[in-house]
C-alpha atoms as a PDB file:
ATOM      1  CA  UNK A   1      74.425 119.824 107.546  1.00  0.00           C
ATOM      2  CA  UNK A   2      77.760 120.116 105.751  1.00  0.00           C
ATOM      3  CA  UNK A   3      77.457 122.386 102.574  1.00  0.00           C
ATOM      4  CA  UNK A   4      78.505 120.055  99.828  1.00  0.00           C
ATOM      5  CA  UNK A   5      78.749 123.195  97.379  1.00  0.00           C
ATOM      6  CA  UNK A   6      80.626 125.740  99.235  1.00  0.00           C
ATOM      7  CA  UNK A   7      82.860 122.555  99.998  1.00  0.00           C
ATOM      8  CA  UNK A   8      83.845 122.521  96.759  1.00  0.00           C
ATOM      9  CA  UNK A   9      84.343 126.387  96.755  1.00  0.00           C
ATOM     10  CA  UNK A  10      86.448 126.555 100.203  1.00  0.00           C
ATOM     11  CA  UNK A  11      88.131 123.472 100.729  1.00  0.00           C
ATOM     12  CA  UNK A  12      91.821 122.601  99.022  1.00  0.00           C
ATOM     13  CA  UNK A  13      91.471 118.978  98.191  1.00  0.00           C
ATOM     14  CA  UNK A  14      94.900 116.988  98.232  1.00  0.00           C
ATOM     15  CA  UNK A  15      97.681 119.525  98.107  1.00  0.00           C
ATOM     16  CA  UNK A  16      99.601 121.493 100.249  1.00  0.00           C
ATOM     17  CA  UNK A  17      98.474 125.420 100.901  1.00  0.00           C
ATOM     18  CA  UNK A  18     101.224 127.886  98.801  1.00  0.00           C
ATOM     19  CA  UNK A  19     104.393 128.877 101.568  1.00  0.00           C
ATOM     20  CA  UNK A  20     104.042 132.455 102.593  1.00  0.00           C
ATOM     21  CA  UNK A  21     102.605 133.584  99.436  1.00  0.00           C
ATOM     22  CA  UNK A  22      98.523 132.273 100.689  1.00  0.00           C
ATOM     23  CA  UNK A  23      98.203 131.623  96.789  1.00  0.00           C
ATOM     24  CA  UNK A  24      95.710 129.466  95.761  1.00  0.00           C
ATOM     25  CA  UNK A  25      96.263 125.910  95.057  1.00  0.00           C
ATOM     26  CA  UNK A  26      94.225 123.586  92.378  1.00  0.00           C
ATOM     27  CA  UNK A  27      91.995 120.830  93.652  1.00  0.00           C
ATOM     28  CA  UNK A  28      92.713 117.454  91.884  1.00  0.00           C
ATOM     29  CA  UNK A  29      90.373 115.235  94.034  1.00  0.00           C
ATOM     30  CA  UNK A  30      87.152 114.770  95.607  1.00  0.00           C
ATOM     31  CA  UNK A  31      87.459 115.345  99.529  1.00  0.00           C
ATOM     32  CA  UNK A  32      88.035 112.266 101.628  1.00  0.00           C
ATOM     33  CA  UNK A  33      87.223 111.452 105.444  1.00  0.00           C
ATOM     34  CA  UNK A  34      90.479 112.880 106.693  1.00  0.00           C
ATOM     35  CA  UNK A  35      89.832 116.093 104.461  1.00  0.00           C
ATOM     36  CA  UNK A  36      86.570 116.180 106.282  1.00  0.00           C
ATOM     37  CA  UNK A  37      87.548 115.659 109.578  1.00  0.00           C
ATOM     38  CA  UNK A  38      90.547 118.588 109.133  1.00  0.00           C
ATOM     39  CA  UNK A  39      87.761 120.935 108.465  1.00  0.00           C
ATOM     40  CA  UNK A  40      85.473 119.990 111.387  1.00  0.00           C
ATOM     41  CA  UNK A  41      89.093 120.359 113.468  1.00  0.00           C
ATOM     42  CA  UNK A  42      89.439 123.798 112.346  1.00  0.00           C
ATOM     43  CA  UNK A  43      92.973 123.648 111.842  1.00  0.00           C
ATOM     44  CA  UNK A  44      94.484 121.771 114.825  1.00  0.00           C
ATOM     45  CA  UNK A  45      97.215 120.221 115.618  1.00  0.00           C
ATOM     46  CA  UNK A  46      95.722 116.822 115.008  1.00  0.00           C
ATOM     47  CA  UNK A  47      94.003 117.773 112.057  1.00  0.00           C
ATOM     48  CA  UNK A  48      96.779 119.388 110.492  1.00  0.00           C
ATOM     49  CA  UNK A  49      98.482 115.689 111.795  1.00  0.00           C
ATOM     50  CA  UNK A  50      95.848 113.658 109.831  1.00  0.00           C
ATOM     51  CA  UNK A  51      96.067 115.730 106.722  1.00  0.00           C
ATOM     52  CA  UNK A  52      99.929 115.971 106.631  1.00  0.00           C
ATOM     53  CA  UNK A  53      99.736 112.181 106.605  1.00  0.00           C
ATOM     54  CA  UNK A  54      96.720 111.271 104.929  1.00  0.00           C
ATOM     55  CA  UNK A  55      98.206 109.374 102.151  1.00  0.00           C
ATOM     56  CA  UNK A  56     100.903 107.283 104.698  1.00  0.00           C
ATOM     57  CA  UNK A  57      97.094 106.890 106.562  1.00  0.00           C
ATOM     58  CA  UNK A  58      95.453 105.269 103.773  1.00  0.00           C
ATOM     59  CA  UNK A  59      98.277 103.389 102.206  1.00  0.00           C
ATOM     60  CA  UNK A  60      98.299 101.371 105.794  1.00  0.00           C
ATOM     61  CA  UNK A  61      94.483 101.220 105.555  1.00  0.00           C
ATOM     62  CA  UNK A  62      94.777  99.464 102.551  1.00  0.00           C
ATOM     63  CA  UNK A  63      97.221  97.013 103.949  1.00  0.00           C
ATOM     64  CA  UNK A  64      95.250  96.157 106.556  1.00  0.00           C
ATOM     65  CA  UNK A  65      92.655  95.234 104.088  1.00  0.00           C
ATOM     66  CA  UNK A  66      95.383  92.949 102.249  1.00  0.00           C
ATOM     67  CA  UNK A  67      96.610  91.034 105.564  1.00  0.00           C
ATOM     68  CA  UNK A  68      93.084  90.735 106.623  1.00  0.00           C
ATOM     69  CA  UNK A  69      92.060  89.070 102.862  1.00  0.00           C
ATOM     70  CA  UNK A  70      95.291  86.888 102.877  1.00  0.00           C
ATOM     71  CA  UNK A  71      94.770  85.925 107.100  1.00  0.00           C
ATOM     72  CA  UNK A  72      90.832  85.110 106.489  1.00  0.00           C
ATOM     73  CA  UNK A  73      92.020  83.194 103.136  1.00  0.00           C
ATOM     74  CA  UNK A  74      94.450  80.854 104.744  1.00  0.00           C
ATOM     75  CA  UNK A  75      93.222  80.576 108.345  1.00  0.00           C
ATOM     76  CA  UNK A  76      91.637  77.373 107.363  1.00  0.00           C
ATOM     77  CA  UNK A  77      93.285  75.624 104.303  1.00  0.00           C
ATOM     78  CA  UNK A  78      91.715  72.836 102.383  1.00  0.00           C
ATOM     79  CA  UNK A  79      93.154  70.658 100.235  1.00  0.00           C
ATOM     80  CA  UNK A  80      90.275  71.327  97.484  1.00  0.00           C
ATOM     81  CA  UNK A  81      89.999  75.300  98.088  1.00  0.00           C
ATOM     82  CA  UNK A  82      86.782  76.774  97.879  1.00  0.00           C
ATOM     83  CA  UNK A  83      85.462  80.553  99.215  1.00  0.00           C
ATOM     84  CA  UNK A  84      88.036  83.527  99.438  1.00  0.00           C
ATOM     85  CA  UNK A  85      90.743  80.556  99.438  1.00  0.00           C
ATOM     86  CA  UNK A  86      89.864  79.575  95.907  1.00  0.00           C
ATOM     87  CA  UNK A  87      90.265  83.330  94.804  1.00  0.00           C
ATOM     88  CA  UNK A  88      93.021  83.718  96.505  1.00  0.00           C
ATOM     89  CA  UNK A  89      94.753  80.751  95.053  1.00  0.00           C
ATOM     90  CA  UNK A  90      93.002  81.576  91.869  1.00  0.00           C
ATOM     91  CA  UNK A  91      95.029  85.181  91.818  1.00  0.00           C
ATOM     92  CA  UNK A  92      98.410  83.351  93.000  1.00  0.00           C
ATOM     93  CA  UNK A  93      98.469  81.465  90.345  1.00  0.00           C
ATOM     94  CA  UNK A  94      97.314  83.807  87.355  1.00  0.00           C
ATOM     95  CA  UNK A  95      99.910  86.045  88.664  1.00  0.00           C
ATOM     96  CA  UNK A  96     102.740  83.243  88.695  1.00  0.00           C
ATOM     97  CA  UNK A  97     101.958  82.134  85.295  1.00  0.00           C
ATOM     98  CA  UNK A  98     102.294  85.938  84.171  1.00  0.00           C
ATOM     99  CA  UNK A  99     105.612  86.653  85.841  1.00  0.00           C
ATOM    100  CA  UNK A 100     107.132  83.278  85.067  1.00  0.00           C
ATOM    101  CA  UNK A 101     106.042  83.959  81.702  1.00  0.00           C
ATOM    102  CA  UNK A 102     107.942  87.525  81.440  1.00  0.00           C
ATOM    103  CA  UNK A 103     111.138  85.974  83.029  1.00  0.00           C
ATOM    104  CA  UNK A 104     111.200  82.819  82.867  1.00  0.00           C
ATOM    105  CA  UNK A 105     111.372  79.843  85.487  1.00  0.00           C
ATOM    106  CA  UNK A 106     113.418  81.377  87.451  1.00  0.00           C
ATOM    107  CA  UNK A 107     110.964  84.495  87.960  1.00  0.00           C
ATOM    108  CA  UNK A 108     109.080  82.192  90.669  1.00  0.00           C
ATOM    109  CA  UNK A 109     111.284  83.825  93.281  1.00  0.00           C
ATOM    110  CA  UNK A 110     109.882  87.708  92.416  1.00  0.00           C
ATOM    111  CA  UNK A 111     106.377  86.371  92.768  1.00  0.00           C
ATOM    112  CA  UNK A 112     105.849  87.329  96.739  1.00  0.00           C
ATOM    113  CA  UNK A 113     107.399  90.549  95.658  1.00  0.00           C
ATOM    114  CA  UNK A 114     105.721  91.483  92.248  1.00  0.00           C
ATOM    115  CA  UNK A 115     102.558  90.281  92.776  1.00  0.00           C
ATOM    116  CA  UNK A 116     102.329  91.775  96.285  1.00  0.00           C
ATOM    117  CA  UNK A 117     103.461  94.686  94.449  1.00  0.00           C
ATOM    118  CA  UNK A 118     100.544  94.605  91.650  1.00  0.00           C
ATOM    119  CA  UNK A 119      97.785  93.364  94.793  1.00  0.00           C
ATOM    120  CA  UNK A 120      98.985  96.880  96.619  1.00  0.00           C
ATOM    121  CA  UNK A 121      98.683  99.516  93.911  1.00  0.00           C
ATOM    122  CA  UNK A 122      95.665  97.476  92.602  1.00  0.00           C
ATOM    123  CA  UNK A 123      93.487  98.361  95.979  1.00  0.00           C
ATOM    124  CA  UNK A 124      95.135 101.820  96.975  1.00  0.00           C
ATOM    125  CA  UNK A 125      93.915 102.897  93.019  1.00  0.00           C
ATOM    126  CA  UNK A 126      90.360 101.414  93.943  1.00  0.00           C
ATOM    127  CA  UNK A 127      90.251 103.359  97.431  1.00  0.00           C
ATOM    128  CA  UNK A 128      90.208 106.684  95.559  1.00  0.00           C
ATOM    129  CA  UNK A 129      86.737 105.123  93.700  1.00  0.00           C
ATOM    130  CA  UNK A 130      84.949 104.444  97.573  1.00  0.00           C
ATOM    131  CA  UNK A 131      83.643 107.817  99.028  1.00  0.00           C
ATOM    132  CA  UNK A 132      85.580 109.388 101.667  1.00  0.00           C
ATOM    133  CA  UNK A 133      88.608 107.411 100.626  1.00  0.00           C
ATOM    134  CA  UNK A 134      91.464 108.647  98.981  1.00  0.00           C
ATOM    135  CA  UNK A 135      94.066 106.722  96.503  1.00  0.00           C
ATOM    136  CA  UNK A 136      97.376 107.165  97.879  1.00  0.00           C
ATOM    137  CA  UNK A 137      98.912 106.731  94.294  1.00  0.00           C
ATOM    138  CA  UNK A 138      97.375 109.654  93.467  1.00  0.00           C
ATOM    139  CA  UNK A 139     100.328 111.325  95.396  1.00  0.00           C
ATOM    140  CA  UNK A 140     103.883 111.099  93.847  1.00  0.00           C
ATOM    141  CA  UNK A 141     105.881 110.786  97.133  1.00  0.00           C
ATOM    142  CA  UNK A 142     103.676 107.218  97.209  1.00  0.00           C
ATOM    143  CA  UNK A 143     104.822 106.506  93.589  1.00  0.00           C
ATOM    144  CA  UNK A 144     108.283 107.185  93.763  1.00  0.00           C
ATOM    145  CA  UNK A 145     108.498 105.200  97.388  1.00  0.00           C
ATOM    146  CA  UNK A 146     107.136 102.413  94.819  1.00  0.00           C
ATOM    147  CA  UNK A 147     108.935 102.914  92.207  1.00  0.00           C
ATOM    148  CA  UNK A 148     112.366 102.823  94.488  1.00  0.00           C
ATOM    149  CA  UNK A 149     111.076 100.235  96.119  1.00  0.00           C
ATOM    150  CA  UNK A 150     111.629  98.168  92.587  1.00  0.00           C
ATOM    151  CA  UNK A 151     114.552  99.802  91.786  1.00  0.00           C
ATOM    152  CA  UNK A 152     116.705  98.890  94.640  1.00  0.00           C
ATOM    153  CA  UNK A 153     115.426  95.575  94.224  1.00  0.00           C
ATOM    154  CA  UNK A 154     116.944  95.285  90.818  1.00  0.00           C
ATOM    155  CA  UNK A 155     119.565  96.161  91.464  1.00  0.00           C
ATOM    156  CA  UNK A 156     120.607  93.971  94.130  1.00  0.00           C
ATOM    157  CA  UNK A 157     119.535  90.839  92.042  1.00  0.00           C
ATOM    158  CA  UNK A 158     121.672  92.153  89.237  1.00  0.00           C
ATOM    159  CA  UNK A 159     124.800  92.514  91.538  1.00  0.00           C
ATOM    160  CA  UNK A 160     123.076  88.813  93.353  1.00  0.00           C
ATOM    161  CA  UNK A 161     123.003  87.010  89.936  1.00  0.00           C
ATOM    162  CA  UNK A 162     126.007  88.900  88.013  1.00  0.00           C
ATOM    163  CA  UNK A 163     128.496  89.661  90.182  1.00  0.00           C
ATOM    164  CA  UNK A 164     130.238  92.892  90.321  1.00  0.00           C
ATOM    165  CA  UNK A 165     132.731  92.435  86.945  1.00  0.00           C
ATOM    166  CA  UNK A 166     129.175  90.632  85.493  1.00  0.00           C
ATOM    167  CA  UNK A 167     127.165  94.029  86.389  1.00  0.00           C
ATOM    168  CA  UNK A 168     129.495  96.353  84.863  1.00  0.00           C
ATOM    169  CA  UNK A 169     129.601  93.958  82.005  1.00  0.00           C
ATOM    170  CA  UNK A 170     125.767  94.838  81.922  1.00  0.00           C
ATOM    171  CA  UNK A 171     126.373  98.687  82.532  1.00  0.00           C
ATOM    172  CA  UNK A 172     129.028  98.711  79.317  1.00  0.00           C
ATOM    173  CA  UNK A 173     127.086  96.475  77.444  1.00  0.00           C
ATOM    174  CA  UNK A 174     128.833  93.779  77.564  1.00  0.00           C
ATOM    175  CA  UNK A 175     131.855  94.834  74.723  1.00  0.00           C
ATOM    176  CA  UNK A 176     133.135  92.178  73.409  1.00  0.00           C
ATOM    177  CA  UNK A 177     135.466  93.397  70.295  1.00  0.00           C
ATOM    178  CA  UNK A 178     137.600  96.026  70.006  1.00  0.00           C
ATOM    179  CA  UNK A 179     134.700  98.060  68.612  1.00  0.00           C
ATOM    180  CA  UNK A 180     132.248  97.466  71.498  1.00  0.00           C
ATOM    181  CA  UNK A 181     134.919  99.020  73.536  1.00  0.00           C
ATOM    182  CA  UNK A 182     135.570 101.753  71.824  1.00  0.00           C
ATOM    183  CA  UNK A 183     131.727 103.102  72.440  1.00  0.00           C
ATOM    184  CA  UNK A 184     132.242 102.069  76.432  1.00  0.00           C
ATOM    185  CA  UNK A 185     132.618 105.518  77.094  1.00  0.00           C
ATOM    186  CA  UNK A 186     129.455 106.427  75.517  1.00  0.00           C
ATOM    187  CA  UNK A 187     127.412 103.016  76.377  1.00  0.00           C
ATOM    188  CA  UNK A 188     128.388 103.304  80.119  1.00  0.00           C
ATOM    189  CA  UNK A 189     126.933 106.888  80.935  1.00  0.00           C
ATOM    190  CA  UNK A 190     124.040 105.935  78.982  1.00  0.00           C
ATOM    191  CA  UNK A 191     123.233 102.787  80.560  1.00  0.00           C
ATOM    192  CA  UNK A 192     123.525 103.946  84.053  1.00  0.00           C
ATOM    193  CA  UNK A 193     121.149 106.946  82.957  1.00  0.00           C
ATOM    194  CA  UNK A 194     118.615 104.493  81.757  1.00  0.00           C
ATOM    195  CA  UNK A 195     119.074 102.993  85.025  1.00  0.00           C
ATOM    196  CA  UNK A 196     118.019 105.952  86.543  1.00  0.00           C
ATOM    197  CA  UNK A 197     115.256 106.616  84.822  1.00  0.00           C
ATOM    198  CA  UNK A 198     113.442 104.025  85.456  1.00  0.00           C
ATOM    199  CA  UNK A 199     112.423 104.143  88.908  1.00  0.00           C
ATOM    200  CA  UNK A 200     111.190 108.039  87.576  1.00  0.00           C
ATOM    201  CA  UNK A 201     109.358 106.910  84.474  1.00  0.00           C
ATOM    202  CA  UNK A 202     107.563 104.046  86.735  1.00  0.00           C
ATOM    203  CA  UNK A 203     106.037 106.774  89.552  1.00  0.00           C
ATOM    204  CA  UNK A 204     105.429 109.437  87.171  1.00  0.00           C
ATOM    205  CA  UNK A 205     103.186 107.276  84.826  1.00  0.00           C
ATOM    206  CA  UNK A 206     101.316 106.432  87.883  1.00  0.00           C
ATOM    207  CA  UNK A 207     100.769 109.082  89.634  1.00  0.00           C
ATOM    208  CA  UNK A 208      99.619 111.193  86.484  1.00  0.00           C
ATOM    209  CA  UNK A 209      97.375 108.540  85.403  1.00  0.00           C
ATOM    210  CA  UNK A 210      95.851 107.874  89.254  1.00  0.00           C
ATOM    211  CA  UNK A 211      95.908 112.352  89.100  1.00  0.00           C
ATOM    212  CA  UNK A 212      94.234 112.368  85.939  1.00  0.00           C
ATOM    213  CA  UNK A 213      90.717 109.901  86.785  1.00  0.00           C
ATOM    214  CA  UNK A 214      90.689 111.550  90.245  1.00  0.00           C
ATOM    215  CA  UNK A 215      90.645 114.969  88.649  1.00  0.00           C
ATOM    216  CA  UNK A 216      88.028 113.608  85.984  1.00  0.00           C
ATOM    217  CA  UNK A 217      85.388 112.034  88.275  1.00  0.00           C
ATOM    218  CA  UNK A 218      86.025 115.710  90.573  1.00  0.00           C
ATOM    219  CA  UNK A 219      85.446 117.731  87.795  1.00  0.00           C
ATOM    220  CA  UNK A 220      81.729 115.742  86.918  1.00  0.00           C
ATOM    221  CA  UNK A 221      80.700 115.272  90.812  1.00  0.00           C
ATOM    222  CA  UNK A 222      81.588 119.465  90.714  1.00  0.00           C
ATOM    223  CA  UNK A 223      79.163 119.563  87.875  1.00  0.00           C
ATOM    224  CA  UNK A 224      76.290 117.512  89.097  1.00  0.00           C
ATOM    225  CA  UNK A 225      76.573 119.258  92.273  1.00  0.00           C
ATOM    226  CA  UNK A 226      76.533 122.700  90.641  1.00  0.00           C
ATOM    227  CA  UNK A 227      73.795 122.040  88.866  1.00  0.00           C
ATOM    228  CA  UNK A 228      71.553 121.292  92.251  1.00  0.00           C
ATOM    229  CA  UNK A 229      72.794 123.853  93.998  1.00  0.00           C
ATOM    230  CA  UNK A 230      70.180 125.944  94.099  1.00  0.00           C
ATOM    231  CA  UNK A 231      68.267 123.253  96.311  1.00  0.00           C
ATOM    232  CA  UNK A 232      71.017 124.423  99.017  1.00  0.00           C
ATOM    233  CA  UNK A 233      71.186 119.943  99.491  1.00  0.00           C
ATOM    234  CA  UNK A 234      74.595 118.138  99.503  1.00  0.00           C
ATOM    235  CA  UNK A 235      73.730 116.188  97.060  1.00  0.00           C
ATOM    236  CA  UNK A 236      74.148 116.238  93.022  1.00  0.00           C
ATOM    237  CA  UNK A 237      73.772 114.038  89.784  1.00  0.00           C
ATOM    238  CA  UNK A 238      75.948 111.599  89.378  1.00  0.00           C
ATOM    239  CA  UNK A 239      77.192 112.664  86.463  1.00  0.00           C
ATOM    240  CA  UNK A 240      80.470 110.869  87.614  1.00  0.00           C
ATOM    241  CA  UNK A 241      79.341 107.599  87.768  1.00  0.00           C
ATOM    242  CA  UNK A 242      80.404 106.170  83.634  1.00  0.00           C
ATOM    243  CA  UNK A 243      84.107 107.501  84.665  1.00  0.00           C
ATOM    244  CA  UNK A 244      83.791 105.510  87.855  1.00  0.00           C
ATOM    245  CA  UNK A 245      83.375 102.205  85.876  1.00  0.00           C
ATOM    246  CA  UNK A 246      86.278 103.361  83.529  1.00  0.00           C
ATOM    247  CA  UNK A 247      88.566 104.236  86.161  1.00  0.00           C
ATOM    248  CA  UNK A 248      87.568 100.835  87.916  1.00  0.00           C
ATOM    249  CA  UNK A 249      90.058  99.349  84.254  1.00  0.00           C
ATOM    250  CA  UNK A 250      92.397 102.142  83.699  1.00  0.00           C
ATOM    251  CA  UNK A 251      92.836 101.072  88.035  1.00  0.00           C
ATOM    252  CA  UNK A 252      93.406  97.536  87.261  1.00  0.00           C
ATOM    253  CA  UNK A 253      95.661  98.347  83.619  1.00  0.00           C
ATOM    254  CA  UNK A 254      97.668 100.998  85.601  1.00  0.00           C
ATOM    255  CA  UNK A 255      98.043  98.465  88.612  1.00  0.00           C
ATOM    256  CA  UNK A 256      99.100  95.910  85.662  1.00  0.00           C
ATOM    257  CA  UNK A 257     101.406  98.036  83.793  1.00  0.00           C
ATOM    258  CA  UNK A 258     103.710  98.784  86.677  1.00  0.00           C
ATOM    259  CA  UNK A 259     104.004  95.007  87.532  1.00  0.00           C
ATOM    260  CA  UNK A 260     104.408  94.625  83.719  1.00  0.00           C
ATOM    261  CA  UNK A 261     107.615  97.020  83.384  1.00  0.00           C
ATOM    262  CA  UNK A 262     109.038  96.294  86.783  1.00  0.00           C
ATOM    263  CA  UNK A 263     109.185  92.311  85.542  1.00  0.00           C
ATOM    264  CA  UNK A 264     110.653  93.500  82.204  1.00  0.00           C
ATOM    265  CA  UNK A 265     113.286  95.268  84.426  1.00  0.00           C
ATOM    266  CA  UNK A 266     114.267  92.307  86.593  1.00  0.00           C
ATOM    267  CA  UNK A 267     114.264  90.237  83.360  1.00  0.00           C
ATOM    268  CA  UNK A 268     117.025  91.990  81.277  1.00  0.00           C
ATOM    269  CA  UNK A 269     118.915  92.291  84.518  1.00  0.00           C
ATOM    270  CA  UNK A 270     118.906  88.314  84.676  1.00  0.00           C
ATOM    271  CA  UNK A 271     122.090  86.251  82.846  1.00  0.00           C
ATOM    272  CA  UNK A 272     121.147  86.040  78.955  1.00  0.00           C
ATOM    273  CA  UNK A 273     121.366  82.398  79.292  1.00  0.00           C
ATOM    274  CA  UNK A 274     118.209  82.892  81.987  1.00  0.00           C
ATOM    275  CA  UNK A 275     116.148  85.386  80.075  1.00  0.00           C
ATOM    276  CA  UNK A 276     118.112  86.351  76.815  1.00  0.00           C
ATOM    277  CA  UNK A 277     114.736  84.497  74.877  1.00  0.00           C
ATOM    278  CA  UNK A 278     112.265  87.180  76.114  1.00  0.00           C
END
């Protein structure tokens, strides 16, 4: 029977062992399958495979869930939707009126992209709540691959919808008197640092937030465990499960908040005569 206490003792959960100094690195997670499965491998080539790419491993698992929802959703259409099709649509639409809302009419077009966007970090933030899964946001190489993702994006539909000259307008902000260009030089450098610091400010909120409730829920599933150890069983209280249920809405208001600020970024991007009235 695996030893759910000396687990907790042996293992390194979620981060990478020290280089060449064998110091000792912090858990911040509860072990997942792959974790599992590394251990039972004793160090292998393909366990040292599976947890080198654990997080690429269960970012695809979770879009495999998402294709199989949206596949099993429209595979039969009806005109009046009922079933998964009726959520479905249901979530389509709450998510158009939101973005369309944020932009504007013409924010129709970053619906496939924002919403699939919210949909994705959404269910990788609720993996990490299933046993033996693992929430990929939880790592910041996941975040910032996200949080590029959006910024590239942005960028090209600023150069799309501005132009070059129109972009660098943006960048300068937009001087229009002799006094606006005189603070150019310091509007510029600051603009395109903003700019910048988006795409960092977007994966680090997430990934310390995602960090923070697995580290939370590990340190009470620790203590339940601890606390039955004596009874040698792998088993514990679950002390863990009230910060389950809260991590199930800071999952969903994380998920939200990144949609939220990427939208805002697209949005003052846009032409002012598109989206100066939000």
């Amino acid at each position: 029977m695996y030893n759910i206490p000396a687990f907790f003792k042996s293992v390194t959960v979620g981060s990478e062992p020290a280089h060449g100094g064998g110091g000792e690195s912090v858990q911040h997670e509860l072990p997942n399958l792959l974790t599992v499965v590394n251990q039972y491998l004793g160090g292998t080539s393909v366990g040292d495979f599976l947890h080198k790419w654990e997080n690429v491993i269960f970012s695809l698992i979770v879009i495999g869930i998402l294709v199989l929802i949206a596949r099993l959703a429209s595979r039969n259409p009806q005109m009046v939707p009922r079933g998964l099709q009726n959520v479905t649509e249901m979530v389509v639409e709450e998510l158009e009126k939101f973005i369309v809302g944020v932009i504007g009419p013409q924010g129709r077009k970053f619906v496939p992209f924002l919403g699939t966007l919210f949909l994705y970090i959404l269910f990788m933030n609720f993996a990490g709540l299933v046993p033996l899964m693992k929430a990929s946001t939880s790592s910041v190489n996941t975040t910032i691959a996200l949080a590029l993702c959006v910024f590239f994006y942005v960028q090209f539909t600023a150069l799309r919808e501005n132009g070059i000259v129109g972009y660098v307008d943006h960048l300068m902000g937009q001087p229009r008197t002799a006094l606006q260009w005189a603070f150019v030089p310091l509007m510029l450098p600051i603009h395109v640092i903003g700019e910048l610091a988006k795409p960092l400010s977007l994966s680090l909120r997430l990934f310390g937030n995602v960090t923070g409730e697995d580290i939370l829920i590990l340190i009470f599933v620790g203590l339940g465990v601890t606390v039955l150890s004596f009874t040698h069983l792998p088993v514990g209280i679950p002390l863990q499960v009230p910060f389950i249920f809260l991590a199930l809405l800071t999952s969903f208001i994380q998920a939200l908040v990144f949609m939220l600020l990427s939208t805002i970024y697209f949005a003052l991007m846009l032409p002012h005569e598109e989206g100066e009235h939000h």
